[in-house]
N, C-alpha and C. Protein backbone atom coordinates (compact mmCIF):
# COMPACT_ATOMS: atom_id res chain seq x y z
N UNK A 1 123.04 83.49 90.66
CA UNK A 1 123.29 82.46 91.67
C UNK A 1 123.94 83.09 92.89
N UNK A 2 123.36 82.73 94.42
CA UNK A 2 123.50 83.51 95.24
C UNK A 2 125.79 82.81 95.65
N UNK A 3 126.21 83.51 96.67
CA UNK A 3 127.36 83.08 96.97
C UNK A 3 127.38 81.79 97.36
N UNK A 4 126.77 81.46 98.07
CA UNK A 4 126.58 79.73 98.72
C UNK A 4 126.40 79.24 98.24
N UNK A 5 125.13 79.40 96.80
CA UNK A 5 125.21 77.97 95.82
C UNK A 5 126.45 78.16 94.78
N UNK A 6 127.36 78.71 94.99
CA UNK A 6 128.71 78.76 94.08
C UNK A 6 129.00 77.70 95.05
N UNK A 7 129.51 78.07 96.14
CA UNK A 7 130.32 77.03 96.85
C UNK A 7 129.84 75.56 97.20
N UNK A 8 128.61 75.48 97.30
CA UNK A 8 127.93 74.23 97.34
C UNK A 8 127.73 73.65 95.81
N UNK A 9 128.29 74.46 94.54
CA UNK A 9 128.17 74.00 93.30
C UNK A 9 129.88 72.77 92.81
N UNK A 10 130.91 73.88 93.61
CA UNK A 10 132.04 74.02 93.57
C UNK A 10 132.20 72.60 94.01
N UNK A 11 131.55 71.97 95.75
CA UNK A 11 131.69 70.77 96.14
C UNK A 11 131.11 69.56 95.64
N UNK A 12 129.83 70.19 95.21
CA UNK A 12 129.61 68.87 94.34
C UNK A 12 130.25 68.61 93.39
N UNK A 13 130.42 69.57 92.82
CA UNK A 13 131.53 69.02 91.67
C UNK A 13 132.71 68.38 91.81
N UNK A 14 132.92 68.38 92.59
CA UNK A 14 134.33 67.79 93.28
C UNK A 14 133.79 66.35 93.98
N UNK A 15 132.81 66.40 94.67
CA UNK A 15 132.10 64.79 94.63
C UNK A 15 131.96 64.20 93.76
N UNK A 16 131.32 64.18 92.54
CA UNK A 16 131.05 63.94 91.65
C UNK A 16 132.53 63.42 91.12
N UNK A 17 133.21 64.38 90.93
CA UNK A 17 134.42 63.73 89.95
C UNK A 17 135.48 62.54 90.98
N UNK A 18 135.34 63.28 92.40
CA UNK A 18 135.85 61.68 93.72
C UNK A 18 134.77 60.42 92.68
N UNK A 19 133.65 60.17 92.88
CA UNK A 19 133.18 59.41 92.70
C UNK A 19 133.21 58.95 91.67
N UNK A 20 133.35 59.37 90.63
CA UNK A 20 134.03 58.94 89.56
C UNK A 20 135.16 58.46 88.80
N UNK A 21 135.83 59.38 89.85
CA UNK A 21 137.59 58.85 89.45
C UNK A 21 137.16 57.54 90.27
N UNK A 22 136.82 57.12 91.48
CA UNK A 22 137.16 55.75 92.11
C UNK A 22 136.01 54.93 91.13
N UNK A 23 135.50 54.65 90.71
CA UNK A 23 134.60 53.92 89.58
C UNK A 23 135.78 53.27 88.54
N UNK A 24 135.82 54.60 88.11
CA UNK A 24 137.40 54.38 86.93
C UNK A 24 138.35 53.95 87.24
N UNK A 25 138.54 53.19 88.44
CA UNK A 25 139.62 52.63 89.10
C UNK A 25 140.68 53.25 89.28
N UNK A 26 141.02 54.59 89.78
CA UNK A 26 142.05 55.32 90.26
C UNK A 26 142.64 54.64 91.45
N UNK A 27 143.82 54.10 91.22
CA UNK A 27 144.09 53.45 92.50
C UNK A 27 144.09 54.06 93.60
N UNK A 28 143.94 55.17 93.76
CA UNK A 28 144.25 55.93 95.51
C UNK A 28 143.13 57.34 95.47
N UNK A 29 141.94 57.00 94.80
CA UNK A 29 141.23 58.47 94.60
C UNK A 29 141.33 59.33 95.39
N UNK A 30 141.36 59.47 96.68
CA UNK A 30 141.45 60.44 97.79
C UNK A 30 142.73 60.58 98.27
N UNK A 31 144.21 60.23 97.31
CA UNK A 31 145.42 60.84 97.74
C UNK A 31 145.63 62.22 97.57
N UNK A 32 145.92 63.37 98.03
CA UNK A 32 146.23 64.54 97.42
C UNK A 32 147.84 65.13 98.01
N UNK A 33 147.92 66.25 97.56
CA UNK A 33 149.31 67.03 98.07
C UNK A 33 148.87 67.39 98.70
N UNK A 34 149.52 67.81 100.14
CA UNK A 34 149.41 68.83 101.10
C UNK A 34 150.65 69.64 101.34
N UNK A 35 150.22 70.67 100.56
CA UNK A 35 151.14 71.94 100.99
C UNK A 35 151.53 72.84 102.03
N UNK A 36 152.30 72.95 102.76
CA UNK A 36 152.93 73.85 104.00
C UNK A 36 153.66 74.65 103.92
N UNK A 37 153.98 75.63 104.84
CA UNK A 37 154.47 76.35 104.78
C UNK A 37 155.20 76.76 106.34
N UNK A 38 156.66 76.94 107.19
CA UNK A 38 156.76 77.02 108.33
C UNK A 38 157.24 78.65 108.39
N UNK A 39 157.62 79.06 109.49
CA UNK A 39 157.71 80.14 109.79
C UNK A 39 158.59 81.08 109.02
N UNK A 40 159.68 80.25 108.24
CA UNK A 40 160.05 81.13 107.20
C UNK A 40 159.92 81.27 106.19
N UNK A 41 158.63 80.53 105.74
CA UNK A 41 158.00 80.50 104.36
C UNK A 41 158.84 79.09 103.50
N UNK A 42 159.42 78.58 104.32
CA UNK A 42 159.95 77.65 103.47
C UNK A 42 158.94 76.34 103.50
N UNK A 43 158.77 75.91 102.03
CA UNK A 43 157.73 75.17 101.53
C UNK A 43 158.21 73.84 101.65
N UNK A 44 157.08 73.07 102.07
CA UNK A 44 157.40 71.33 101.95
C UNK A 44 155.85 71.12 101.54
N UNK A 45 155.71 70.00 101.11
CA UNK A 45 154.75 68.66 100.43
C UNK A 45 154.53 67.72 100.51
N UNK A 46 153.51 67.29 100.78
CA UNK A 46 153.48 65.27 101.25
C UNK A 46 152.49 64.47 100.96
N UNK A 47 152.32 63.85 100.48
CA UNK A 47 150.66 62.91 100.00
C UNK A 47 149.68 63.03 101.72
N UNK A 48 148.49 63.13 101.46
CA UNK A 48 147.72 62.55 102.77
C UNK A 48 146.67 61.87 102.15
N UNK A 49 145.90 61.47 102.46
CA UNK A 49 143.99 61.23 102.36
C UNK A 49 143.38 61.63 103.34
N UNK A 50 142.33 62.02 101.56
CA UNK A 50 141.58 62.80 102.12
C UNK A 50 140.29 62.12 102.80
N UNK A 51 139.55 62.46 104.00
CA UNK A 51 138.96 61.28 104.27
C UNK A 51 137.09 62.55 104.76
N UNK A 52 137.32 63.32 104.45
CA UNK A 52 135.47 64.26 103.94
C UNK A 52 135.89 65.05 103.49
N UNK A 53 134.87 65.43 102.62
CA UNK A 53 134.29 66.75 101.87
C UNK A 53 133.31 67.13 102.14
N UNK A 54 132.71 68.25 102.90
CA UNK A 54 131.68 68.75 103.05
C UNK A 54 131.44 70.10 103.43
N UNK A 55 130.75 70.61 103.73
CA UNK A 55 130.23 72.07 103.72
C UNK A 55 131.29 72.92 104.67
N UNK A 56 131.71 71.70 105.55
CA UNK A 56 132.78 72.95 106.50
C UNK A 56 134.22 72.74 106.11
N UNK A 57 134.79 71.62 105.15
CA UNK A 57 135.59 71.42 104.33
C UNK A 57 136.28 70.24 103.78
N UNK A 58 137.60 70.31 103.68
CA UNK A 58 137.82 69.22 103.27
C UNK A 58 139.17 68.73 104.57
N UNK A 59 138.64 67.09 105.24
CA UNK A 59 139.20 67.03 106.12
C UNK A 59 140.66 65.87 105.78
N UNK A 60 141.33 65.72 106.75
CA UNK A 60 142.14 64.84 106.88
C UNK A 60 142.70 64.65 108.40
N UNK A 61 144.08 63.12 108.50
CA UNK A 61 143.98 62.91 109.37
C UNK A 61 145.59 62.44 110.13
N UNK A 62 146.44 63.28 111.08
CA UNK A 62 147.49 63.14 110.74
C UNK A 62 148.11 63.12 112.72
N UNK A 63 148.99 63.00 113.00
CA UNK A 63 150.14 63.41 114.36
C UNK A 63 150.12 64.45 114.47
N UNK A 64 149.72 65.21 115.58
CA UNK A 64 149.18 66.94 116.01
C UNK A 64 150.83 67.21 115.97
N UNK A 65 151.89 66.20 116.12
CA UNK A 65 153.39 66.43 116.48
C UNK A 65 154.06 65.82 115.59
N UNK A 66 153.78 66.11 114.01
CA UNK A 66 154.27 65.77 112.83
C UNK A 66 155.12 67.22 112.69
N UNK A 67 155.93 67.23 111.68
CA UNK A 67 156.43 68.18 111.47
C UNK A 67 155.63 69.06 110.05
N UNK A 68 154.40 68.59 110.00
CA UNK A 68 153.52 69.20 108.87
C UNK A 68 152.67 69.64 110.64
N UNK A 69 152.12 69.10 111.15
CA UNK A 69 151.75 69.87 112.11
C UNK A 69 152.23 71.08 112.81
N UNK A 70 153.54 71.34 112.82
CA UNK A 70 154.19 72.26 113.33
C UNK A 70 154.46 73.49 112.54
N UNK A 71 154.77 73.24 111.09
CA UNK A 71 154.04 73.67 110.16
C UNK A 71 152.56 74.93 109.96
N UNK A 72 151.52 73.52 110.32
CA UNK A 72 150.43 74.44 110.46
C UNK A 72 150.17 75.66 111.64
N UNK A 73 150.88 74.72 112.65
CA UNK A 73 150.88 75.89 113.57
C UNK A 73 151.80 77.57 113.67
N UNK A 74 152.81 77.36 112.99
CA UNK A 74 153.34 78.33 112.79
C UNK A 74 152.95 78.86 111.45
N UNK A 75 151.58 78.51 110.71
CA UNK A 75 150.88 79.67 109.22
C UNK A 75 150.00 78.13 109.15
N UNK A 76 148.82 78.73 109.07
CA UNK A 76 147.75 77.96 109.12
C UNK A 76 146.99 78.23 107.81
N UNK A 77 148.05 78.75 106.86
CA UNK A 77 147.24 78.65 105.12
C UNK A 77 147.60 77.52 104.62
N UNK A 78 147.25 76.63 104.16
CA UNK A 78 147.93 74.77 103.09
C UNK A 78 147.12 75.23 101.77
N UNK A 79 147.13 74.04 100.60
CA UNK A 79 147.21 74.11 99.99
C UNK A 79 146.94 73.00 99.57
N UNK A 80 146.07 72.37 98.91
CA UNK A 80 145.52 70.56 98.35
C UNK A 80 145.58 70.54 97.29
N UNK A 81 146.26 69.45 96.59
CA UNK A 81 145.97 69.34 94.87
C UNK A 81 145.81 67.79 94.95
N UNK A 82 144.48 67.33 94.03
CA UNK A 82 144.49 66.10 93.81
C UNK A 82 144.49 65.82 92.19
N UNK A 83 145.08 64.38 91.92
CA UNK A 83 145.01 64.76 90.52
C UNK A 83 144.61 63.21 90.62
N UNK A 84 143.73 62.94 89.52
CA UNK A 84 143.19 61.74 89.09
C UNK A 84 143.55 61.22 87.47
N UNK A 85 144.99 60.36 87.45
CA UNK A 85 145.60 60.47 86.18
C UNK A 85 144.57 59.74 85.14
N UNK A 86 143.50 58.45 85.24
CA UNK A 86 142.54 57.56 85.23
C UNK A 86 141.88 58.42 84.37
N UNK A 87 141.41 59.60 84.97
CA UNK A 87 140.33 59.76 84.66
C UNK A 87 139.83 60.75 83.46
N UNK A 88 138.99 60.68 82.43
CA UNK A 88 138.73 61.49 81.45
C UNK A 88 140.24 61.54 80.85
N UNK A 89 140.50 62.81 80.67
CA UNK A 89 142.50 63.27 79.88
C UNK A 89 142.89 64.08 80.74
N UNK A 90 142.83 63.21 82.24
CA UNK A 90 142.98 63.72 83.77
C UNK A 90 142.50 64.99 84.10
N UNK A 91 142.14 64.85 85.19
CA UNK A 91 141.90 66.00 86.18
C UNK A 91 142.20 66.56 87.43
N UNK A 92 142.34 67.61 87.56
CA UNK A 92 143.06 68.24 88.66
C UNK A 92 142.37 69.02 89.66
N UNK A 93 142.12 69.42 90.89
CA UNK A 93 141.14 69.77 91.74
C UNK A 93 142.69 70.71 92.53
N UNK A 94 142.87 71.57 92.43
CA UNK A 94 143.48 72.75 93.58
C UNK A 94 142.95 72.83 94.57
N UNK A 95 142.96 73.11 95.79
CA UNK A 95 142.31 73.84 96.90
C UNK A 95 142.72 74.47 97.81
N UNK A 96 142.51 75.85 98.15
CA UNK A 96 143.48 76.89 99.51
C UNK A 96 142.75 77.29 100.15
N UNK A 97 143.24 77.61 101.27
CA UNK A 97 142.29 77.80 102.05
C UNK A 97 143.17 77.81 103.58
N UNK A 98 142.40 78.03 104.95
CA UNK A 98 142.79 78.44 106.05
C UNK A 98 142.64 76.87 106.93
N UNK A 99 143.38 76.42 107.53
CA UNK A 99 143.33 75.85 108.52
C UNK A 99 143.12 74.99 109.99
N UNK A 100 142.25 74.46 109.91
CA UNK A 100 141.05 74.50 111.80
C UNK A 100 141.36 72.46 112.02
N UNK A 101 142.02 72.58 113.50
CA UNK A 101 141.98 71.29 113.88
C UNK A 101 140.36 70.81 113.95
N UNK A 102 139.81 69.52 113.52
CA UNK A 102 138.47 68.89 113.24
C UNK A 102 138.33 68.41 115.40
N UNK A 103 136.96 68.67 115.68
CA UNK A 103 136.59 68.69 116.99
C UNK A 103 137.17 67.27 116.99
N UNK A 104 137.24 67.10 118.75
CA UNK A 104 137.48 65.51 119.22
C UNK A 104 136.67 64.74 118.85
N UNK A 105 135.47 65.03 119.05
CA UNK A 105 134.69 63.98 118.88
C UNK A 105 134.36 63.15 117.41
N UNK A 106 134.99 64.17 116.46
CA UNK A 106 134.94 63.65 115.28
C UNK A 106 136.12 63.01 115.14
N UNK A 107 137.23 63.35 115.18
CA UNK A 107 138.72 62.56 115.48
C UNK A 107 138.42 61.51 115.76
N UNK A 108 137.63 61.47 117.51
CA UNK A 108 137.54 60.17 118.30
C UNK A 108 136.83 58.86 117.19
N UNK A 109 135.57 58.92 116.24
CA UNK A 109 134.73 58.73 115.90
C UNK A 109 135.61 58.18 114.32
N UNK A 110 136.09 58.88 113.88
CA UNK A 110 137.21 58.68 112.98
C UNK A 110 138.24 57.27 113.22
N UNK A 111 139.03 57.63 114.39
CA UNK A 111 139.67 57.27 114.97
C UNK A 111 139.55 55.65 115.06
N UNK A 112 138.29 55.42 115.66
CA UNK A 112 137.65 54.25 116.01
C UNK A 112 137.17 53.72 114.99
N UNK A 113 136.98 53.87 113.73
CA UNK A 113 137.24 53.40 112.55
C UNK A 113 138.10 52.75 111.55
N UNK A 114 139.15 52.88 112.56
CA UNK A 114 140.26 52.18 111.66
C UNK A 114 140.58 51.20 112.02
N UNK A 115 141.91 50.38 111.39
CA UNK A 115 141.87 49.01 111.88
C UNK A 115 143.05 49.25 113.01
N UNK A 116 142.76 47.92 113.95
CA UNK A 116 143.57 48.02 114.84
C UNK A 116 145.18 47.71 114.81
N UNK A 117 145.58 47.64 113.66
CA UNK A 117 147.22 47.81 113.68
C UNK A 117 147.60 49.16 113.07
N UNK A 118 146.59 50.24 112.48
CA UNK A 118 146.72 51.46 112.47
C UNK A 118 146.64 52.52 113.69
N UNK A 119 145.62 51.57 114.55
CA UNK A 119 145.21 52.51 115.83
C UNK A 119 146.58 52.39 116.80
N UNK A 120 147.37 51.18 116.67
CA UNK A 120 148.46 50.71 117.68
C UNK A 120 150.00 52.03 116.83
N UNK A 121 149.46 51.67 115.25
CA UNK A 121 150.87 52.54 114.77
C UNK A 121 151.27 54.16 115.58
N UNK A 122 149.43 54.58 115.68
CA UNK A 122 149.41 56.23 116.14
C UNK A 122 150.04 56.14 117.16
N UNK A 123 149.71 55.24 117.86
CA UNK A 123 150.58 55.34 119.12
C UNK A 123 151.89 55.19 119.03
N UNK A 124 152.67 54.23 118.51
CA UNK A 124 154.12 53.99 118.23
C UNK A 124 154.76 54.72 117.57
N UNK A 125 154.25 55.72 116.79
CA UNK A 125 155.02 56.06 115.22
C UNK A 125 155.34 57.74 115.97
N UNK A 126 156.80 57.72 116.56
CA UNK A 126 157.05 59.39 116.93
C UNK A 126 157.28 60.52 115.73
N UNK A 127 156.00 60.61 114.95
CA UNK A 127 156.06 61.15 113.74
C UNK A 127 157.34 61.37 113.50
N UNK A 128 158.00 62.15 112.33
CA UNK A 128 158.99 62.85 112.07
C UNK A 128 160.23 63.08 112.69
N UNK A 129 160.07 62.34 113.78
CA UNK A 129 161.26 62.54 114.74
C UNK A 129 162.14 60.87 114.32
N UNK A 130 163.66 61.27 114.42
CA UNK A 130 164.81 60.42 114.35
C UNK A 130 164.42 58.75 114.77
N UNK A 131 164.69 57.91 113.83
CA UNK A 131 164.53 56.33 114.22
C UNK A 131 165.51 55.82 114.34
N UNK A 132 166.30 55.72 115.03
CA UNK A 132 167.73 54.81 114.80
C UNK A 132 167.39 53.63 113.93
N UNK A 133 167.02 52.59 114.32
CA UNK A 133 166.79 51.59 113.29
C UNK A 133 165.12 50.67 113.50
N UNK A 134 164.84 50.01 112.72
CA UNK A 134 163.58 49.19 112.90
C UNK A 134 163.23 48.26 113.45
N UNK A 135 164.22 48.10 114.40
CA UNK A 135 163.84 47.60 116.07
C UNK A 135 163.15 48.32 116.61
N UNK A 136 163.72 49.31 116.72
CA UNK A 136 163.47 50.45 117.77
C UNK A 136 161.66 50.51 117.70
N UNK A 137 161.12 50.98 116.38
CA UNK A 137 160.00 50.87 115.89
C UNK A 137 159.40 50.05 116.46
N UNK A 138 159.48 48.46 115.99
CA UNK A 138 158.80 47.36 115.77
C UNK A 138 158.49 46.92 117.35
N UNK A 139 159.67 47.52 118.59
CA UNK A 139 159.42 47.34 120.38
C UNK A 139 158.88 48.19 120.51
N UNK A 140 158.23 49.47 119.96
CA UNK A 140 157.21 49.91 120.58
C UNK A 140 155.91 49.96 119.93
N UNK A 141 155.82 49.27 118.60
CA UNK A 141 154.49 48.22 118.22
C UNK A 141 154.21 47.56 119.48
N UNK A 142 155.13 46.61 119.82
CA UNK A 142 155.08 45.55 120.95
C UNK A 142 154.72 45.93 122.08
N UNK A 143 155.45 47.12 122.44
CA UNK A 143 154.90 48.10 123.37
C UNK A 143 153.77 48.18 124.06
N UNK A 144 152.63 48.56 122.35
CA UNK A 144 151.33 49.27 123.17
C UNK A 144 150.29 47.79 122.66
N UNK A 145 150.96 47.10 121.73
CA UNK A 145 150.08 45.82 121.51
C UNK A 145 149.50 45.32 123.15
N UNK A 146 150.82 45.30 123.70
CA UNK A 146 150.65 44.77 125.24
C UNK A 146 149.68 45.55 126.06
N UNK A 147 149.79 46.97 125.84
CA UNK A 147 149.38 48.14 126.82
C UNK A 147 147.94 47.74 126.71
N UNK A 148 147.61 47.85 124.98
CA UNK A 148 146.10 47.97 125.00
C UNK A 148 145.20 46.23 124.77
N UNK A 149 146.17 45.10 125.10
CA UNK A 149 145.50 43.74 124.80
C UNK A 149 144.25 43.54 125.43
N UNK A 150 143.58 43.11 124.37
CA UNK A 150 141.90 42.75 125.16
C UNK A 150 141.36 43.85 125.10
N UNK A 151 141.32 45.04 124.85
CA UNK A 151 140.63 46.49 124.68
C UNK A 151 140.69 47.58 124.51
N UNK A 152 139.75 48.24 123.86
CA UNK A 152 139.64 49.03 122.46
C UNK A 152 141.03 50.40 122.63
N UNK A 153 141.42 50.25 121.45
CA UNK A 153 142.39 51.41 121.24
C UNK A 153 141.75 52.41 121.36
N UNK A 154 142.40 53.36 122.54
CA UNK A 154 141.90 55.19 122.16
C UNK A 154 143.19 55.62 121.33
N UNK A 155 142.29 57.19 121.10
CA UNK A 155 143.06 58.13 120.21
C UNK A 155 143.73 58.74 121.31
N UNK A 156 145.19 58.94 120.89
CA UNK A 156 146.13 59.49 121.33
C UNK A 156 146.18 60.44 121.48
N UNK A 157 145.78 61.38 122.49
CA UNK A 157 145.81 62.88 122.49
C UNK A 157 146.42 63.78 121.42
N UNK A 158 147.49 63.76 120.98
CA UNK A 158 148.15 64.19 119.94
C UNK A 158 148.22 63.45 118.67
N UNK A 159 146.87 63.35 118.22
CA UNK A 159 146.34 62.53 116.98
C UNK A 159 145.52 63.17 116.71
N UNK A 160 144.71 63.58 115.15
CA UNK A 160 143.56 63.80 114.70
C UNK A 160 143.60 64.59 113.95
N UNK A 161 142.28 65.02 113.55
CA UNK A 161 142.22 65.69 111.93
C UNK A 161 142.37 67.28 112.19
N UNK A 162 142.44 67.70 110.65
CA UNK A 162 142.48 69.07 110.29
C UNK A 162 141.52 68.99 109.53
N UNK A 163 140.90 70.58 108.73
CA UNK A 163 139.91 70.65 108.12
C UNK A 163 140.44 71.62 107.30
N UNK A 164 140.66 71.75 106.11
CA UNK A 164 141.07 73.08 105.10
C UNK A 164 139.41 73.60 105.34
N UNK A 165 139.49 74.82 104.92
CA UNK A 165 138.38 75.68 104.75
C UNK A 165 138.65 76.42 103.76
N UNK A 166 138.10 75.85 102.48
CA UNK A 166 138.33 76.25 101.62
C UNK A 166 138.35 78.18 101.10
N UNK A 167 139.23 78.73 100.43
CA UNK A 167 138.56 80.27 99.71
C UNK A 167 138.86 79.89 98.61
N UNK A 168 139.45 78.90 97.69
CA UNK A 168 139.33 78.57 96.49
C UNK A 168 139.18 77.22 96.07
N UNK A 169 138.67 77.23 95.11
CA UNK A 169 138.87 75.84 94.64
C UNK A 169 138.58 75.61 92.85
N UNK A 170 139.63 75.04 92.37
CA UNK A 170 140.17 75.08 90.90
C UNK A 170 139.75 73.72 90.46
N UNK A 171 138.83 73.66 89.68
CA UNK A 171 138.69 72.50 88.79
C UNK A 171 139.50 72.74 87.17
N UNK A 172 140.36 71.62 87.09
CA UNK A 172 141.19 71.61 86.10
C UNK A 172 140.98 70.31 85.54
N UNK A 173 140.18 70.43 84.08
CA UNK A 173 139.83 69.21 83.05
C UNK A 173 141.14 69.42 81.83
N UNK A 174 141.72 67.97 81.78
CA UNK A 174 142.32 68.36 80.46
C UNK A 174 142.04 68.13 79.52
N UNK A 175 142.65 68.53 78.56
CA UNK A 175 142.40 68.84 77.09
C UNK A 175 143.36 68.62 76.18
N UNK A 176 143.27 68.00 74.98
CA UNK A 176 143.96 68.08 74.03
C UNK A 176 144.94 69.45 73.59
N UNK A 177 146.49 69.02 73.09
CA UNK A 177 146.79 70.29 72.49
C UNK A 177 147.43 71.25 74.19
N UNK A 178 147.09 70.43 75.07
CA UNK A 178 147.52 71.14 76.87
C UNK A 178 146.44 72.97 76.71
N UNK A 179 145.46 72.86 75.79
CA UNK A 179 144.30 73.36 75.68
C UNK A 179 143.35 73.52 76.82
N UNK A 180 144.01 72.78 78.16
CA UNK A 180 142.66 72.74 79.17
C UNK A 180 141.73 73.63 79.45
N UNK A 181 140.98 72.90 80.42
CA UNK A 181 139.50 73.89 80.72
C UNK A 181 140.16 74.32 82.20
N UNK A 182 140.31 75.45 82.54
CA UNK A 182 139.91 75.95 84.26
C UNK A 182 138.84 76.63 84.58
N UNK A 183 138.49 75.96 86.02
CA UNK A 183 137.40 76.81 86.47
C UNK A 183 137.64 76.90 87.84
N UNK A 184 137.35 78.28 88.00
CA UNK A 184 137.94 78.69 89.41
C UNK A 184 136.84 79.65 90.35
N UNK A 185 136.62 78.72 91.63
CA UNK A 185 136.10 79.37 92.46
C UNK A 185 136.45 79.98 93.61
N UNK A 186 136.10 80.96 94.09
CA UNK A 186 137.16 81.67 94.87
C UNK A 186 135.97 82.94 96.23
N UNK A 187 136.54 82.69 97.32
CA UNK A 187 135.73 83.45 98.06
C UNK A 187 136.99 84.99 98.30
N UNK A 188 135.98 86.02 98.41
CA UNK A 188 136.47 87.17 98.83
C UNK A 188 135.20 87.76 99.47
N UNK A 189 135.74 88.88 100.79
CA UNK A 189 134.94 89.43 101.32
C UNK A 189 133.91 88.86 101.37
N UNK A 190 133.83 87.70 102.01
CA UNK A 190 132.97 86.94 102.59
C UNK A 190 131.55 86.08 101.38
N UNK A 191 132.27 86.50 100.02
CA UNK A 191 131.55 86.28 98.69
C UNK A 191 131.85 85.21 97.81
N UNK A 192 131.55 84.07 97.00
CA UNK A 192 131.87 83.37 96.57
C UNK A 192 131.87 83.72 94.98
N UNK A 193 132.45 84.11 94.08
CA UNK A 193 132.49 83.86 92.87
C UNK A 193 133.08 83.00 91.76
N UNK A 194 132.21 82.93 90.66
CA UNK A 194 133.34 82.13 89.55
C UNK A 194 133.50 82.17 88.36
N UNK A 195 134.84 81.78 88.13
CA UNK A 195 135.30 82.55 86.72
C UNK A 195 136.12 81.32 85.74
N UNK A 196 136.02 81.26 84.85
CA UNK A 196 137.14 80.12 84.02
C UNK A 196 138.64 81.08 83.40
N UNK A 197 139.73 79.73 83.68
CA UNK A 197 140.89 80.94 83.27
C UNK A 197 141.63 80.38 82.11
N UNK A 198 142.57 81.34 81.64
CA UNK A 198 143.34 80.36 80.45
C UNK A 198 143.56 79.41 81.02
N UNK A 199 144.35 78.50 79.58
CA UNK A 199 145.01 76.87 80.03
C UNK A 199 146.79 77.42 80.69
């Protein structure tokens, strides 16, 4: 099997089991960890959704001026784990990989998909930065409710997705006995291979 159908084996499989865990009623199938890392290697973690999977990776959608954004910009390696407790004797999906803000036009397109008290939050919500209290918040809901009344919310310049690009990706089935199955795919030198590892 050439390198590309590893990695195009790797994603379907990972479709496949999305689509399945949400069948099985996983309440949040596309929540995962997102792992960071800032300039001194010191590690943080945070739920996102995930909102594609596809050939150029796996995307999501966040404040370019989050402090996970700042983050990426100072080491642009993360780190995804989703786990689907629902499903089978759960399963676990790893993923690492490098970094790339998703073009505007897909953001924009994204963007304009959501509902409009999410599109008003991007605007109000000064990511990560200090709230005194939930006034403060709730007047600049009020804010842009006013700004944008009667027509269509844009995306906020400092809004929009990232894309992991995957070099690995770990399918983890469990098993009786903590016996699990791993299977691990992994690119090097521009090569995709795969291997299963102990539990």
């Amino acid at each position: 099997m050439v390198a590309k159908e590893l990695y195009q084996q790797a994603l379907s499989a990972f479709r496949d089991l999305l689509d399945e865990a949400t069948r099985a009623g996983e309440p949040e199938p596309t929540a995962m960890t997102l792992a960071t890392a800032d300039a001194n290697g010191r590690v943080s973690a945070r739920i996102v959704l995930l909102k594609a999977a596809d050939e150029d990776g796996f995307t999501f959608y966040t404040n370019y001026e989050s402090a996970k954004a700042h983050e990426l910009s100072a080491r642009n390696n993360a780190a995804l784990c989703i786990l689907w407790k629902t499903l089978r004797d759960k399963v676990q999906v790893r993923v690492e990989g490098v970094i790339e803000k998703a073009g505007a036009d897909e953001s924009d397109a994204y963007f304009a998909s959501r509902a409009r008290e999410s599109q008003i939050g991007a605007w109000a919500s000064l990511q990560s930065q200090t709230l005194n209290d939930r006034a403060e918040l709730d007047a600049r809901i009020a804010e842009y409710e006013r700004k944008f009344a009667g027509v269509p919310v844009p995306r906020p310049p400092y809004w929009g997705g990232y894309r992991l690009v995957p070099d690995m990706i770990e399918l983890w089935f469990g098993q009786r006995h903590r016996l699990h199955e791993r299977v691990r795919y992994e690119l090097a030198a521009g090569t995709w291979s795969k291997r299963m590892l102990y539990p």
